[in-house]
Protein backbone atom coordinates (compact mmCIF):
# COMPACT_ATOMS: atom_id res chain seq x y z
CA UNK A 1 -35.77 -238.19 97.20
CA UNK A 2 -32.31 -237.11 98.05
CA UNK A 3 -31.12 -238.78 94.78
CA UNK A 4 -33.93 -237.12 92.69
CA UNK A 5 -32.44 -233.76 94.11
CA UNK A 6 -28.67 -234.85 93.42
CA UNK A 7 -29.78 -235.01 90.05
CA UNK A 8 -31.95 -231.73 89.72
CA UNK A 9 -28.70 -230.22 91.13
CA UNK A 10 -26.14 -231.62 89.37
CA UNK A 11 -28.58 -230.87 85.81
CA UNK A 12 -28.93 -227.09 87.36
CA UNK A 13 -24.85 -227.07 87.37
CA UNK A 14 -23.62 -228.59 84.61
CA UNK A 15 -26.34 -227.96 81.72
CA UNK A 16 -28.76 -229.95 79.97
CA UNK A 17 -25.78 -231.38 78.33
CA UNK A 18 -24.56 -232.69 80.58
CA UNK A 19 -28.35 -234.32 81.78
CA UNK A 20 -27.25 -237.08 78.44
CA UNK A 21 -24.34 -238.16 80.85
CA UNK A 22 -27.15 -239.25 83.48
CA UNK A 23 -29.90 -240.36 81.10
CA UNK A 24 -27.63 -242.36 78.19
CA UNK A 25 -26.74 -245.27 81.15
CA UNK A 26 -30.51 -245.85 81.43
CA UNK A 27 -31.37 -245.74 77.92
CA UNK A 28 -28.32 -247.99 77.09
CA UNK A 29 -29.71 -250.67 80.12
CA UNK A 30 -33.24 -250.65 78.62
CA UNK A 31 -31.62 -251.62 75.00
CA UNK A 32 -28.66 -253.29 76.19
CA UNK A 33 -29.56 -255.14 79.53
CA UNK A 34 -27.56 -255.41 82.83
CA UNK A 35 -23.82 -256.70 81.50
CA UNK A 36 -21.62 -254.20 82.84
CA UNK A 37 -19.08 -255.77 79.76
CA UNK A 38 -21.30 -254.00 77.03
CA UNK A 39 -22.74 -251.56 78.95
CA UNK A 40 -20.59 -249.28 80.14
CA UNK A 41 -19.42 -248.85 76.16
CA UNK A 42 -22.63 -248.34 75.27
CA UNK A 43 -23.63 -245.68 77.25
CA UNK A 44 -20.73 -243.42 76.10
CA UNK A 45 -21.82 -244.47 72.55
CA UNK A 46 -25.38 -243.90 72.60
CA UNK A 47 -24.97 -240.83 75.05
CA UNK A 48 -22.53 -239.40 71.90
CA UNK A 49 -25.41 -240.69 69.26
CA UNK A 50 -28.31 -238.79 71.05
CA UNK A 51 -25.56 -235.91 71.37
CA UNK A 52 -24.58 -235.46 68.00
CA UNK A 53 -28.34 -236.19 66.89
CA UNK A 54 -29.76 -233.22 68.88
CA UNK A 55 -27.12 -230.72 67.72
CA UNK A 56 -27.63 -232.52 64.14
CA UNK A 57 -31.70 -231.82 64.94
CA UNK A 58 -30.70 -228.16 66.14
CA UNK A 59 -28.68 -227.36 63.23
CA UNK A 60 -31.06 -228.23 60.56
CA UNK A 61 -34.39 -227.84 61.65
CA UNK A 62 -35.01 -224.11 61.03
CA UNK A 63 -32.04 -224.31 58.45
CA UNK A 64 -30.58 -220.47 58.88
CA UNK A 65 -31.36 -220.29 62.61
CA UNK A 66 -29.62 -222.63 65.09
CA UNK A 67 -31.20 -223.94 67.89
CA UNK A 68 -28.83 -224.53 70.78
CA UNK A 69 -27.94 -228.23 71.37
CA UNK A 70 -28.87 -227.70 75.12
CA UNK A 71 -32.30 -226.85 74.15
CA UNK A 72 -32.76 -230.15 71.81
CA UNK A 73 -31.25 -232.59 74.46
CA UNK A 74 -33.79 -231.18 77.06
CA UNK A 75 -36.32 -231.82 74.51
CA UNK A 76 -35.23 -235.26 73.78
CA UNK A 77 -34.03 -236.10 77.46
CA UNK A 78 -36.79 -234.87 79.41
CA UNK A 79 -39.45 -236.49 78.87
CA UNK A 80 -37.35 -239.75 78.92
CA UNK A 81 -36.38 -238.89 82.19
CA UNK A 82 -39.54 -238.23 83.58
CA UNK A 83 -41.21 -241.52 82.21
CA UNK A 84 -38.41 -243.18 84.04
CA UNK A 85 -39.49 -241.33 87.15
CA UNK A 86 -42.79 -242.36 86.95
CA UNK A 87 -42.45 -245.48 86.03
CA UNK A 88 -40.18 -245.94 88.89
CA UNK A 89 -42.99 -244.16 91.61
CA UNK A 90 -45.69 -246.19 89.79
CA UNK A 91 -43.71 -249.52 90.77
CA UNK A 92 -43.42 -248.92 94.30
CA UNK A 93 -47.05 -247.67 94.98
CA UNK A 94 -48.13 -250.88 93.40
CA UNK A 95 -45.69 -253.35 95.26
């Protein structure tokens, strides 16, 4: 709980940008694995892909009107987040 809430807070202070900084690490262990040798590059590198891909998404998807890159990471990080949540809660109700 008090890590959930470190999170919400530290989301709430620096901006949905900087949510990819939290969320790339898991995304890059799920595709990667656990080798801290490739992993650690690979989160900066796929947390700068899904960055430049939502302000890519923002930019072009209502061509004259741009959506703010904060709004299109939320949309692409949060419900990533969230299934990671669950999936965590699921996993200790079960065990």
């Amino acid at each position: 709980m008090y890590s959930e809430v470190g999170v919400f807070g530290t989301t709430g202070f620096t901006g949905t940008i900087g949510f990819i900084g939290l969320v790339a690490p898991h995304m890059a262990r799920m595709i990667i694995g656990g080798d801290h040798r490739f992993l650690i590059p690979a989160s900066g590198i796929l947390g700068a892909f899904v960055l430049i891909t939502a302000d890519a998404i923002g930019m072009n998807i209502i061509a004259p009107t741009i959506i703010p890159t904060g709004i299109m990471t939320s949309i692409i990080g949060v419900p990533f987040f969230m299934y990671l949540i669950l999936k965590g809660k699921r996993r200790e109700f079960w065990t």
